[in-house]
PDB file of N, CA and C in Angstrom:
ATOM      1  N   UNK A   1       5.550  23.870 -14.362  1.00  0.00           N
ATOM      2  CA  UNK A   1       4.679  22.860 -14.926  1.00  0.00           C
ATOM      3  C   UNK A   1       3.346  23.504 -15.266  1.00  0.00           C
ATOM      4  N   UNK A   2       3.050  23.354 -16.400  1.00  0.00           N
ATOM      5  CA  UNK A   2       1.239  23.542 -16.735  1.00  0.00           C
ATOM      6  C   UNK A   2       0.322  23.009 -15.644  1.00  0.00           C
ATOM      7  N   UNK A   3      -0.751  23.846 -15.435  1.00  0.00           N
ATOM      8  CA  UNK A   3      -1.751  23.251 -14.773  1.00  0.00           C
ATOM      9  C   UNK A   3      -2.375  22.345 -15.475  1.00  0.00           C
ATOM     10  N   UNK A   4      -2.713  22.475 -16.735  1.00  0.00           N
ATOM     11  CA  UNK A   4      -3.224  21.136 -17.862  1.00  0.00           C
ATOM     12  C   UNK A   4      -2.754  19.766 -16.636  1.00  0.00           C
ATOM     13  N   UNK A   5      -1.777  19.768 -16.326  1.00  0.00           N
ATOM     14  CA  UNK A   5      -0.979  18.166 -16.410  1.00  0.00           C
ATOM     15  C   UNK A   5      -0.777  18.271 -15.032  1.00  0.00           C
ATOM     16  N   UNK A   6      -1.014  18.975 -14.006  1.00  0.00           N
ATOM     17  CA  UNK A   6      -1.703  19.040 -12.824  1.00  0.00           C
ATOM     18  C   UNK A   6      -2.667  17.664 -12.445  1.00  0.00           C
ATOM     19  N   UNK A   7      -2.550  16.495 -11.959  1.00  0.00           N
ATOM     20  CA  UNK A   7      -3.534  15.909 -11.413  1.00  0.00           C
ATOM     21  C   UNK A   7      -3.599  15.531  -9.590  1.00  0.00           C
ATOM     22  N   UNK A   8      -4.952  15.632  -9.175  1.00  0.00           N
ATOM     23  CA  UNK A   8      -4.620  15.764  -7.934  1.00  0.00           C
ATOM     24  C   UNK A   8      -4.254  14.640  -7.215  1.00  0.00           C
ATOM     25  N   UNK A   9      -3.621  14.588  -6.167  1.00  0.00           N
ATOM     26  CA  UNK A   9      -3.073  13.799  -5.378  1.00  0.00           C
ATOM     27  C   UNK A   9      -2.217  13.067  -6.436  1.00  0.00           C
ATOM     28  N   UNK A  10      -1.575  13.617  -7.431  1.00  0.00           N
ATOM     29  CA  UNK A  10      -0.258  12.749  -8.264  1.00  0.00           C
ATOM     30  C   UNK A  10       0.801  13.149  -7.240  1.00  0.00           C
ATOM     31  N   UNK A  11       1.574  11.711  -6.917  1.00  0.00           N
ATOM     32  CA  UNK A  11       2.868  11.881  -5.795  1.00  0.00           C
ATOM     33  C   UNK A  11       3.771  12.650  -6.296  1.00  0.00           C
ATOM     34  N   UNK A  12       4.402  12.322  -7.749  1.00  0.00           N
ATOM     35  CA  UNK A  12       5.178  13.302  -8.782  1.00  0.00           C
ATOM     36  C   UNK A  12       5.148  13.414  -9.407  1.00  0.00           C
ATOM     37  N   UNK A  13       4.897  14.881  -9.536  1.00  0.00           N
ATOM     38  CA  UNK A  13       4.356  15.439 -10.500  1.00  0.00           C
ATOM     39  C   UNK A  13       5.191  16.027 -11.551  1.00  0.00           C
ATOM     40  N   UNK A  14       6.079  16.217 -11.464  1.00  0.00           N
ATOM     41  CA  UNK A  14       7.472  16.062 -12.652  1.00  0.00           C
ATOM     42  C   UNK A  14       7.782  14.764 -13.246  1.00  0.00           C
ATOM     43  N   UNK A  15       6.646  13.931 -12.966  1.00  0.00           N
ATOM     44  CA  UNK A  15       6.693  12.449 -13.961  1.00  0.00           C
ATOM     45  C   UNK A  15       5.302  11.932 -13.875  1.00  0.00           C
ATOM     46  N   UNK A  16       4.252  13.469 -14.187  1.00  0.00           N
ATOM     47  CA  UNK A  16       3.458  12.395 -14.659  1.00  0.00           C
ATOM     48  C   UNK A  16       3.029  11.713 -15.929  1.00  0.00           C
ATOM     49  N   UNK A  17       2.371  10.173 -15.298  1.00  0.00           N
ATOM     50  CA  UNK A  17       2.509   9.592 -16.497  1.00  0.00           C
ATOM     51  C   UNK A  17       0.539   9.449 -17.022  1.00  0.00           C
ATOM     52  N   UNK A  18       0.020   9.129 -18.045  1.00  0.00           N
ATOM     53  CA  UNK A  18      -1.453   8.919 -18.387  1.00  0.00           C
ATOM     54  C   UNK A  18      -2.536   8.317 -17.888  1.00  0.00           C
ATOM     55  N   UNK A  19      -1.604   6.987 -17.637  1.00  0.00           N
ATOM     56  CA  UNK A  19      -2.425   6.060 -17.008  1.00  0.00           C
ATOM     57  C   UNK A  19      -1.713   5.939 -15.245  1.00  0.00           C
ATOM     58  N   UNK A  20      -2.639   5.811 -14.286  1.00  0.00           N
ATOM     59  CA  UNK A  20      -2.061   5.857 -13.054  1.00  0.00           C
ATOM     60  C   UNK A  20      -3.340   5.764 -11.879  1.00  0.00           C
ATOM     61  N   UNK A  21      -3.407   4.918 -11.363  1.00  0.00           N
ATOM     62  CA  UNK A  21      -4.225   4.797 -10.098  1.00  0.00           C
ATOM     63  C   UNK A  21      -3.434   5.141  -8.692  1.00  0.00           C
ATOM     64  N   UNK A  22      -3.863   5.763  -7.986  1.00  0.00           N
ATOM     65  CA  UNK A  22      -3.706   6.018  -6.830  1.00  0.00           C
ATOM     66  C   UNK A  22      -3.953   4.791  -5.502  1.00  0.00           C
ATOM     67  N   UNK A  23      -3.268   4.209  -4.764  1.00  0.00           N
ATOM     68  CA  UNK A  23      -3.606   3.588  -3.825  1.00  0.00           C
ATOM     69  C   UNK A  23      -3.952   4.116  -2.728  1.00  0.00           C
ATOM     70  N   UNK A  24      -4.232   5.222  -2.179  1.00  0.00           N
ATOM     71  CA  UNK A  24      -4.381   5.627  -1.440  1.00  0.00           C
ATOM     72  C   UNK A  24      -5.766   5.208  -0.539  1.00  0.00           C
ATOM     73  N   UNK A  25      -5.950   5.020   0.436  1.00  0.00           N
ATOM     74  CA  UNK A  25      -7.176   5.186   1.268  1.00  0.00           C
ATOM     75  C   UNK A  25      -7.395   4.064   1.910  1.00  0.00           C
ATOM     76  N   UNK A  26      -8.292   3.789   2.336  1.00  0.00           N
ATOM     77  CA  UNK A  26      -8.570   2.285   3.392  1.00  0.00           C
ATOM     78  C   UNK A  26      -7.861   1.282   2.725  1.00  0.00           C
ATOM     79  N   UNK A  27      -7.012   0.215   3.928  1.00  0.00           N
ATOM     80  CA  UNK A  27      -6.535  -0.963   3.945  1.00  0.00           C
ATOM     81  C   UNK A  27      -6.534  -1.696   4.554  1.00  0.00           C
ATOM     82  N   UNK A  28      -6.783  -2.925   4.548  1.00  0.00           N
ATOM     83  CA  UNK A  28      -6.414  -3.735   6.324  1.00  0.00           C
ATOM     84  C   UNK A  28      -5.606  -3.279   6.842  1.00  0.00           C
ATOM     85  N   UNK A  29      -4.721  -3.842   7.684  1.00  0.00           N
ATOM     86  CA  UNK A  29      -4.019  -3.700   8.719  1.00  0.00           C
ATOM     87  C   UNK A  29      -3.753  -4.519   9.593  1.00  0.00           C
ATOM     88  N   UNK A  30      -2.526  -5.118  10.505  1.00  0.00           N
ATOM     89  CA  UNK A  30      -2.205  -5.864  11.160  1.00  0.00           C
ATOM     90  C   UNK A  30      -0.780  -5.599  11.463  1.00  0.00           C
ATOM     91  N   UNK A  31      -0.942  -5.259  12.840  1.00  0.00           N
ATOM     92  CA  UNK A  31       0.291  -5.629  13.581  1.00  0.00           C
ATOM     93  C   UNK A  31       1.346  -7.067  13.761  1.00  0.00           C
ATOM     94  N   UNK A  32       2.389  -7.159  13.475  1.00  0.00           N
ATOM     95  CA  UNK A  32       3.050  -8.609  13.542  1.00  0.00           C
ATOM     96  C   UNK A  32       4.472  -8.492  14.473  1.00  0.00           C
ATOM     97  N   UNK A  33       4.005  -8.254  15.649  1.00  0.00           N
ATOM     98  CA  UNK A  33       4.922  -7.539  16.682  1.00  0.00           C
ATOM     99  C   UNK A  33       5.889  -9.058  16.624  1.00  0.00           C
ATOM    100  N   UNK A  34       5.364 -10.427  16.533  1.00  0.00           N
ATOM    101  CA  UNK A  34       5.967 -11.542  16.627  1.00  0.00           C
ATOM    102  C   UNK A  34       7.004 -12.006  15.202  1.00  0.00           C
ATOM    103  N   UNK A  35       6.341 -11.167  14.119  1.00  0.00           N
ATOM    104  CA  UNK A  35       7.294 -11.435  12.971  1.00  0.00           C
ATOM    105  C   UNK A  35       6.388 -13.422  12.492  1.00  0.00           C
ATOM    106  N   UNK A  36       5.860 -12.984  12.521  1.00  0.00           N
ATOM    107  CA  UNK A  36       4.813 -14.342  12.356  1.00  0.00           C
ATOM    108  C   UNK A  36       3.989 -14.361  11.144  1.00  0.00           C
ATOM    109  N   UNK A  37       3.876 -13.479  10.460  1.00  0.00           N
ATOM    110  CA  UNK A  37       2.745 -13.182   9.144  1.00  0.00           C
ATOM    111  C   UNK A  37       3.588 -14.129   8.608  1.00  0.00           C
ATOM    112  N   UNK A  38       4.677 -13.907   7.902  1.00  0.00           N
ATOM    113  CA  UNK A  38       4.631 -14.763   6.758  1.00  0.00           C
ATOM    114  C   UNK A  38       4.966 -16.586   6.751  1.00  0.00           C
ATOM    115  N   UNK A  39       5.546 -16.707   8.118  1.00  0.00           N
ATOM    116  CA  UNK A  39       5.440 -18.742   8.945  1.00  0.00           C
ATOM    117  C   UNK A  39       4.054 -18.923   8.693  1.00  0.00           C
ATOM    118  N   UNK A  40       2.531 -17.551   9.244  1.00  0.00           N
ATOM    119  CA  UNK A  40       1.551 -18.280   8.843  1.00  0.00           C
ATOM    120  C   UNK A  40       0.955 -17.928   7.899  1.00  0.00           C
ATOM    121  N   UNK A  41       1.214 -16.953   6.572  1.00  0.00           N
ATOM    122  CA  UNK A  41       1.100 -17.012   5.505  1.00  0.00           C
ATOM    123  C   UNK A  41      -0.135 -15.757   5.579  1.00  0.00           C
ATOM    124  N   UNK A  42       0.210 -15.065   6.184  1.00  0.00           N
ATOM    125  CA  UNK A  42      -0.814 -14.108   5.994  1.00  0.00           C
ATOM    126  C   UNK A  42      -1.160 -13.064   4.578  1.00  0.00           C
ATOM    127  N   UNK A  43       0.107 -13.757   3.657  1.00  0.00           N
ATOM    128  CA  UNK A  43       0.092 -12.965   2.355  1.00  0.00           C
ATOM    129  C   UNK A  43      -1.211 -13.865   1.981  1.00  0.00           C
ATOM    130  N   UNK A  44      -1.569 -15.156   2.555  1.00  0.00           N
ATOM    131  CA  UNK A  44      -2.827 -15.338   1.798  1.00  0.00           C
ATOM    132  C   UNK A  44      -4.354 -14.964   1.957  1.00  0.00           C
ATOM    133  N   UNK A  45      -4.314 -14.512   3.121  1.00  0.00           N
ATOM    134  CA  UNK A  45      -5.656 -13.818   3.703  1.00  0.00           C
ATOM    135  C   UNK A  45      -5.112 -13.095   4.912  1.00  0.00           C
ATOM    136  N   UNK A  46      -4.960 -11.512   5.073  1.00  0.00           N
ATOM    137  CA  UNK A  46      -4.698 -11.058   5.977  1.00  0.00           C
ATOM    138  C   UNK A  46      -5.348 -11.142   8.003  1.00  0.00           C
ATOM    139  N   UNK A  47      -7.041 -11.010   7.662  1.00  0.00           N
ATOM    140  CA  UNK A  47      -7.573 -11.134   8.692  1.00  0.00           C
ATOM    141  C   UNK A  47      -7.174  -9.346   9.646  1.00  0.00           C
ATOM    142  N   UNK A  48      -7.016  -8.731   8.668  1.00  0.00           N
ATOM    143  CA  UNK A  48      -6.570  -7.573   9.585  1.00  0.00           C
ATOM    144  C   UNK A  48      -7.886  -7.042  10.366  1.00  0.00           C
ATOM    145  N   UNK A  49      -7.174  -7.199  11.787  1.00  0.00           N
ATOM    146  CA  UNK A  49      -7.972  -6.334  12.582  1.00  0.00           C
ATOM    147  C   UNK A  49      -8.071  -4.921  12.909  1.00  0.00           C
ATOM    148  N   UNK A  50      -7.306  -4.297  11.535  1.00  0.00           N
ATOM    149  CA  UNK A  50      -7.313  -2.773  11.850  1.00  0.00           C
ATOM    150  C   UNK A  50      -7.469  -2.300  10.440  1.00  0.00           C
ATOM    151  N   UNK A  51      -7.747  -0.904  10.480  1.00  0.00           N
ATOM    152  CA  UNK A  51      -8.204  -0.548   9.101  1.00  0.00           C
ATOM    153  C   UNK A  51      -7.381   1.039   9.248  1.00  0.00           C
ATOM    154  N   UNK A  52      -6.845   0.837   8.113  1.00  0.00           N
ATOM    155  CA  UNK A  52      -5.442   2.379   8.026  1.00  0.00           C
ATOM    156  C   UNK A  52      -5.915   3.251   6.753  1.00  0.00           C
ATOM    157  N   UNK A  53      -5.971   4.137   6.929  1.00  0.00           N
ATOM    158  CA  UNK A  53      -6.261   5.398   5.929  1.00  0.00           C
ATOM    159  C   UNK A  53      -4.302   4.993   5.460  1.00  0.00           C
ATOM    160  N   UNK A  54      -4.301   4.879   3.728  1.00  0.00           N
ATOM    161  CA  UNK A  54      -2.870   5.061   3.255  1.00  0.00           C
ATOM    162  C   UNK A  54      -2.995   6.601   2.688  1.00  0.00           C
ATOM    163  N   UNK A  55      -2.373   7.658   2.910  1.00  0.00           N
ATOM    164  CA  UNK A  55      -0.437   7.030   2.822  1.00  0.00           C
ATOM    165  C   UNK A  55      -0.213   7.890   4.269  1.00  0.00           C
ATOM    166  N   UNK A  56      -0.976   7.615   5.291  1.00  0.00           N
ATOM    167  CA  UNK A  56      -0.345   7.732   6.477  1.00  0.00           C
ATOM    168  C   UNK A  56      -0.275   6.512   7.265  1.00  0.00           C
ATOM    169  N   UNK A  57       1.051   7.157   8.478  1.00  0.00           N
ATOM    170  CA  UNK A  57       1.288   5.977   9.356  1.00  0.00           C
ATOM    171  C   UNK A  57       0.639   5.549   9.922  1.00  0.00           C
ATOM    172  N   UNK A  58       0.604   4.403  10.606  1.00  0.00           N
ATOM    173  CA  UNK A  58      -0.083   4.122  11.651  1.00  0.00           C
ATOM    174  C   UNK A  58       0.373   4.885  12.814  1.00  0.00           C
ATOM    175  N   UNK A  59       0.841   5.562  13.250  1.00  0.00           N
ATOM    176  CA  UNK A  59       1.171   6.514  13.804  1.00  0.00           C
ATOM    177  C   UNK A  59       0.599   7.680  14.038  1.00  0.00           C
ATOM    178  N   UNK A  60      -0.039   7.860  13.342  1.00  0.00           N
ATOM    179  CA  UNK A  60      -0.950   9.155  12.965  1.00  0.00           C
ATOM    180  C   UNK A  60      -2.277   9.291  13.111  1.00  0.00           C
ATOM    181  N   UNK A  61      -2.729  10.203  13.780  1.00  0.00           N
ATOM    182  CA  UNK A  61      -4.312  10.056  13.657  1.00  0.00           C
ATOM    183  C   UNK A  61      -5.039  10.213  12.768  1.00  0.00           C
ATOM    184  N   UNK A  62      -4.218  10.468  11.578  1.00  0.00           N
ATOM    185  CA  UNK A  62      -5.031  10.884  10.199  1.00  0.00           C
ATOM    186  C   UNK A  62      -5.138   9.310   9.777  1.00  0.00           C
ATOM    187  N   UNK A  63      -4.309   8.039  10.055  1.00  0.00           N
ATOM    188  CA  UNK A  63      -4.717   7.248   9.533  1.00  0.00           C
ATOM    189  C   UNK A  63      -5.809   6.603  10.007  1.00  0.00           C
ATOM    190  N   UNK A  64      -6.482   6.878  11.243  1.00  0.00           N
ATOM    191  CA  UNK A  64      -7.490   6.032  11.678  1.00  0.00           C
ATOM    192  C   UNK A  64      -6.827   5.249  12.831  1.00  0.00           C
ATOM    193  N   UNK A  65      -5.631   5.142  13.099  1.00  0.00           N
ATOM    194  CA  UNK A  65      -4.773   3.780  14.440  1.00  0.00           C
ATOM    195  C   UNK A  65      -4.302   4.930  15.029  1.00  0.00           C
ATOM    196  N   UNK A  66      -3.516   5.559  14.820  1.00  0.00           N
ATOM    197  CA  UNK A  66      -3.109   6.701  15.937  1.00  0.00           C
ATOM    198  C   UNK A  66      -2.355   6.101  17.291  1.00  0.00           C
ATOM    199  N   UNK A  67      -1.280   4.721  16.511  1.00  0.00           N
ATOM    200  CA  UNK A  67      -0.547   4.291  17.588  1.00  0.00           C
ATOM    201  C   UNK A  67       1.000   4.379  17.762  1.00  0.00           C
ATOM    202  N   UNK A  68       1.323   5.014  18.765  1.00  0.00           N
ATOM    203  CA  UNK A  68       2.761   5.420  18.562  1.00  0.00           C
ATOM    204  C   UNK A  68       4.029   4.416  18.987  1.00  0.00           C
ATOM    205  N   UNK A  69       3.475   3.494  19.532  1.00  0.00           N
ATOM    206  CA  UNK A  69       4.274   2.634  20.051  1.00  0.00           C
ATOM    207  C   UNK A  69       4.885   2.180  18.914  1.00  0.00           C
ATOM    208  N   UNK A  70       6.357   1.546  18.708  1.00  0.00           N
ATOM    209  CA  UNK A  70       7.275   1.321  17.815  1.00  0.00           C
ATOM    210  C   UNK A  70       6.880  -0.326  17.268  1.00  0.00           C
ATOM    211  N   UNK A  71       5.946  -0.665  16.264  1.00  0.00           N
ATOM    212  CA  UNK A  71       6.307  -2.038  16.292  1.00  0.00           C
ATOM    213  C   UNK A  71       6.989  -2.505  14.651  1.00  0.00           C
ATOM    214  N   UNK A  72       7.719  -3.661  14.991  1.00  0.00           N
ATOM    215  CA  UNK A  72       8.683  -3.965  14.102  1.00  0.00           C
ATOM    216  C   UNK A  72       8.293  -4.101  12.714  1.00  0.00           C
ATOM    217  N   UNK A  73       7.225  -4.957  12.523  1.00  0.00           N
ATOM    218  CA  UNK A  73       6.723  -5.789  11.191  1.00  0.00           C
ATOM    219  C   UNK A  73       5.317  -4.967  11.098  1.00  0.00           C
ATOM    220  N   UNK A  74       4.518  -4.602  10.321  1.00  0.00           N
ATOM    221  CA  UNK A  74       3.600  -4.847  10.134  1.00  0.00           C
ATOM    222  C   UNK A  74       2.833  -5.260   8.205  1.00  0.00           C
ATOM    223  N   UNK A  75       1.437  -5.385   8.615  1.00  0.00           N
ATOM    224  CA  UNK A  75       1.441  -5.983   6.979  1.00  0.00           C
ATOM    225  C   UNK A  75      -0.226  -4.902   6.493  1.00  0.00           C
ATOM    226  N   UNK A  76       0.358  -4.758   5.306  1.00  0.00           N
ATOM    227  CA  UNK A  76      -1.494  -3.916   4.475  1.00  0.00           C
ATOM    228  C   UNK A  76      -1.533  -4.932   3.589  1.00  0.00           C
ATOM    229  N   UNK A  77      -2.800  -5.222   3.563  1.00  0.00           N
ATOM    230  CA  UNK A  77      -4.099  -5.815   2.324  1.00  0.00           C
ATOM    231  C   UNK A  77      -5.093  -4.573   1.854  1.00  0.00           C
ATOM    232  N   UNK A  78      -4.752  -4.717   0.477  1.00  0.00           N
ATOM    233  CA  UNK A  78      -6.249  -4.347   0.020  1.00  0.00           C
ATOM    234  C   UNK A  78      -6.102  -5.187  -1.375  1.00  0.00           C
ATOM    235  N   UNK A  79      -7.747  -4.978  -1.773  1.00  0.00           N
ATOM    236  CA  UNK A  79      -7.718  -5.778  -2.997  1.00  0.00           C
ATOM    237  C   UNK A  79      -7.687  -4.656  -3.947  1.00  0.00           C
ATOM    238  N   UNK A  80      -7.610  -4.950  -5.742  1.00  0.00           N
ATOM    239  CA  UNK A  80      -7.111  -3.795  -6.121  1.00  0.00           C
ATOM    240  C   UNK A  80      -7.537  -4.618  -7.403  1.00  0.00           C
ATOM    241  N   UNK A  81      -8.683  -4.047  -8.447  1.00  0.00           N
ATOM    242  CA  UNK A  81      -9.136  -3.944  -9.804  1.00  0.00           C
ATOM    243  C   UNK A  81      -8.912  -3.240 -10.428  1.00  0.00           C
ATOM    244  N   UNK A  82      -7.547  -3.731 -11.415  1.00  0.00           N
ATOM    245  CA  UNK A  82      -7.020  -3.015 -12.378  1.00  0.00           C
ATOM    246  C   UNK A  82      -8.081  -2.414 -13.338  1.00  0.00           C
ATOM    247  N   UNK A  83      -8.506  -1.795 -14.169  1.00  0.00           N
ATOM    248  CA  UNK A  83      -8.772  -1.589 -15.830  1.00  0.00           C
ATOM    249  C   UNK A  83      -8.850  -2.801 -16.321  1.00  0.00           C
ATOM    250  N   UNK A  84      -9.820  -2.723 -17.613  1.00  0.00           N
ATOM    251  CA  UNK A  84      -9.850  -3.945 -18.094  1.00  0.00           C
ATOM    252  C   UNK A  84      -8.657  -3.608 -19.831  1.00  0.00           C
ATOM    253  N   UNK A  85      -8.656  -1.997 -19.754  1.00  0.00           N
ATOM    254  CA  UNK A  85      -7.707  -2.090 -20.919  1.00  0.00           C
ATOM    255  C   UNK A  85      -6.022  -2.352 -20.335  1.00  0.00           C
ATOM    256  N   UNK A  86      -5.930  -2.589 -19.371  1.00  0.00           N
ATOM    257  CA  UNK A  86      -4.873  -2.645 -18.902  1.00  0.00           C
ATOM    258  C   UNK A  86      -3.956  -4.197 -18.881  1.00  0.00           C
ATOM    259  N   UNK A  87      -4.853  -4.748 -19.561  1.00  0.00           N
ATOM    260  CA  UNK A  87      -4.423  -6.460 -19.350  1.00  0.00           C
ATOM    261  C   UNK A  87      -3.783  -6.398 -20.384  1.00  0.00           C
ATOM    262  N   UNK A  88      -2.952  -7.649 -19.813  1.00  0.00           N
ATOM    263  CA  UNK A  88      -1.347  -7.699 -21.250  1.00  0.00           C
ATOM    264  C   UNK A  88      -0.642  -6.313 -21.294  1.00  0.00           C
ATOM    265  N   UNK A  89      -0.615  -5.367 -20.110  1.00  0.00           N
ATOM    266  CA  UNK A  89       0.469  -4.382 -20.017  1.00  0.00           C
ATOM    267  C   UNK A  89       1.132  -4.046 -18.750  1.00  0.00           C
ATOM    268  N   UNK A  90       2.118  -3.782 -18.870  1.00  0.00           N
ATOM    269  CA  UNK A  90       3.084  -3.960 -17.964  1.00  0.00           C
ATOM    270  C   UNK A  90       2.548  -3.093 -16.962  1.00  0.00           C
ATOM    271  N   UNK A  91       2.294  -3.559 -15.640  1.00  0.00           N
ATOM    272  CA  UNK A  91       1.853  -2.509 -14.297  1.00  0.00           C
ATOM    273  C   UNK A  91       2.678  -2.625 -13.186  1.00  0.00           C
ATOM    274  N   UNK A  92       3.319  -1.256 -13.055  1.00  0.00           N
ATOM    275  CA  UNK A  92       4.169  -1.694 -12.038  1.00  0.00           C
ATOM    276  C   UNK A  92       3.584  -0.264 -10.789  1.00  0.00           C
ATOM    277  N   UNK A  93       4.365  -1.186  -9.704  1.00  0.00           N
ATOM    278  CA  UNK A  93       3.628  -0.573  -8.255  1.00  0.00           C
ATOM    279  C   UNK A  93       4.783  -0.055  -7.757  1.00  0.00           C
ATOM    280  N   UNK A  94       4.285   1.131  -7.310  1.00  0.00           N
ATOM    281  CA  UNK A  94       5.228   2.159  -6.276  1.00  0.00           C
ATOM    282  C   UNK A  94       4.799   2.343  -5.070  1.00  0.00           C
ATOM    283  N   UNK A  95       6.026   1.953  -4.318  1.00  0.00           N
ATOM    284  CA  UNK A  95       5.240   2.558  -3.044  1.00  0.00           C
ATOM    285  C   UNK A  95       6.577   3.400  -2.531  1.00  0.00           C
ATOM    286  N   UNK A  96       5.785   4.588  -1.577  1.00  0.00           N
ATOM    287  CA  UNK A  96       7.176   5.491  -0.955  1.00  0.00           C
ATOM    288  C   UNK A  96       7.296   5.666   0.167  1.00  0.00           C
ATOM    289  N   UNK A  97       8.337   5.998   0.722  1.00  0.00           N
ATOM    290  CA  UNK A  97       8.294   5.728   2.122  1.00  0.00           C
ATOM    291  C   UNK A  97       7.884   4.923   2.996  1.00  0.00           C
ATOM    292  N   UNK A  98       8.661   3.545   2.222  1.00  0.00           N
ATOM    293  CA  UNK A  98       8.508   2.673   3.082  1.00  0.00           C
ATOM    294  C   UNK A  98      10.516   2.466   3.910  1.00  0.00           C
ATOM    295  N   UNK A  99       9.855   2.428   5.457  1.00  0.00           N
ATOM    296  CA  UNK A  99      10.890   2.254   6.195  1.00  0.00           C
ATOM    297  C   UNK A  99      12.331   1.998   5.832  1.00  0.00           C
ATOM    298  N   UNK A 100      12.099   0.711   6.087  1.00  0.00           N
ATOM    299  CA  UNK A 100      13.545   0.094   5.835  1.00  0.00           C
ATOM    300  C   UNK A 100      13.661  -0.894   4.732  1.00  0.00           C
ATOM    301  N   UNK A 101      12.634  -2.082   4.997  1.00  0.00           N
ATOM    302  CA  UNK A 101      11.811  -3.136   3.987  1.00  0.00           C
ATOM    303  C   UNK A 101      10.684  -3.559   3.566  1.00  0.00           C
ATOM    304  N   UNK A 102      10.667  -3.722   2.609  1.00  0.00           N
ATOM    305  CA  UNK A 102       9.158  -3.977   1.998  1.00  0.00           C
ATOM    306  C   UNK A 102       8.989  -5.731   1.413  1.00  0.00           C
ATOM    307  N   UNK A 103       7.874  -6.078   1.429  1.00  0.00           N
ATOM    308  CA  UNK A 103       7.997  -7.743   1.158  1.00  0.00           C
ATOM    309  C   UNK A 103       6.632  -7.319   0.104  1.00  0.00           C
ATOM    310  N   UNK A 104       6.185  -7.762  -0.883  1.00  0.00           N
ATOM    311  CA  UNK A 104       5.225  -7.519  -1.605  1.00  0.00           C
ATOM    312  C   UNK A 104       4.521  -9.071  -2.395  1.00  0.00           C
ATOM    313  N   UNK A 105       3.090  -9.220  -1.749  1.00  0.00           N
ATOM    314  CA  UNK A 105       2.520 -10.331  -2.445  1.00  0.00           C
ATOM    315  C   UNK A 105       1.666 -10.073  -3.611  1.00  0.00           C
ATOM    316  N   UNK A 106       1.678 -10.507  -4.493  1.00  0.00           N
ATOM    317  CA  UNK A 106       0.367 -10.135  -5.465  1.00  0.00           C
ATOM    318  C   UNK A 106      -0.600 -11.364  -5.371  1.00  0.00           C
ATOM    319  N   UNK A 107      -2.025 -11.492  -5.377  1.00  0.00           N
ATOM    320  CA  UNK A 107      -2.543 -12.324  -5.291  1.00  0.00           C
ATOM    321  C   UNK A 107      -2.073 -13.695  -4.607  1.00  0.00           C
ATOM    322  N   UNK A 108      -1.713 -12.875  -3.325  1.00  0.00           N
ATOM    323  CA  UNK A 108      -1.346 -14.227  -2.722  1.00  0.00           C
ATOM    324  C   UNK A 108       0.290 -14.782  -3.158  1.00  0.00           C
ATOM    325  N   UNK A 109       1.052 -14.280  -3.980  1.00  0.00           N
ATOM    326  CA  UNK A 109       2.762 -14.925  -4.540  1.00  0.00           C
ATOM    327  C   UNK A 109       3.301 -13.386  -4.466  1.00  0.00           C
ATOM    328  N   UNK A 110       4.368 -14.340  -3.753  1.00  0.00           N
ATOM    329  CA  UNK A 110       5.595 -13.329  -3.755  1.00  0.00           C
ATOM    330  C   UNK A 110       5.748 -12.553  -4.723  1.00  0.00           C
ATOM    331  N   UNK A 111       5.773 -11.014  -4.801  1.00  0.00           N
ATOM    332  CA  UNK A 111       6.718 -10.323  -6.369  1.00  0.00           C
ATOM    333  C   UNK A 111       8.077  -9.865  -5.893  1.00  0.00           C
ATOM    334  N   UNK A 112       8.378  -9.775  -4.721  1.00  0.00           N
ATOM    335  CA  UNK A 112       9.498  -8.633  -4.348  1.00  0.00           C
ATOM    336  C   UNK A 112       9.511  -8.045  -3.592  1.00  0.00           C
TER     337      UNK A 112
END
């Protein structure tokens, strides 16, 4: 690959594409050891009491939690301002390495 088309922290880099934001870095955070976020709707205001460096685990001390204990559910918030040339075009979100399942709200509604 050219270094030209080299950008840093691109996840893959054998597809990169022009336009592309990075999610990476501070997020809420919340443990849901009870499986309870979404009975009380926490896709609509998280309330996280923890704050996670992405794209590490909570597991890790690089994220800021550095907790190893196994818990089942948990949930990230952040808010996220697209581009303004970006309206009326299709934006789609990647995320990797996620576990097993992923539940995804956008503004509060379900996408997937």
């Amino acid at each position: 690959m050219a270094t030209e088309h080299y950008i840093k922290d691109y996840p893959r880099p054998q597809f990169v594409r022009k336009e592309w934001q990075s999610l990476n870095g501070e997020w809420s955070f919340r443990f849901d050891d009870g499986n309870v976020g979404e009975r009380e709707r926490w896709n609509e205001q998280l309330h996280g009491d923890l704050k996670i460096q992405v794209p590490f685990t909570y597991e890790t001390e690089a994220s800021g939690i550095g907790e190893t204990t196994f818990h089942p559910y948990v949930w990230y918030e952040r808010e996220l301002q697209l581009p303004a040339d970006l309206n009326g075009k299709r934006v789609m979100l990647n995320f990797q390495a996620v576990d097993y399942t992923a539940k995804v709200w956008v503004n509060g509604s379900y996408a997937g």
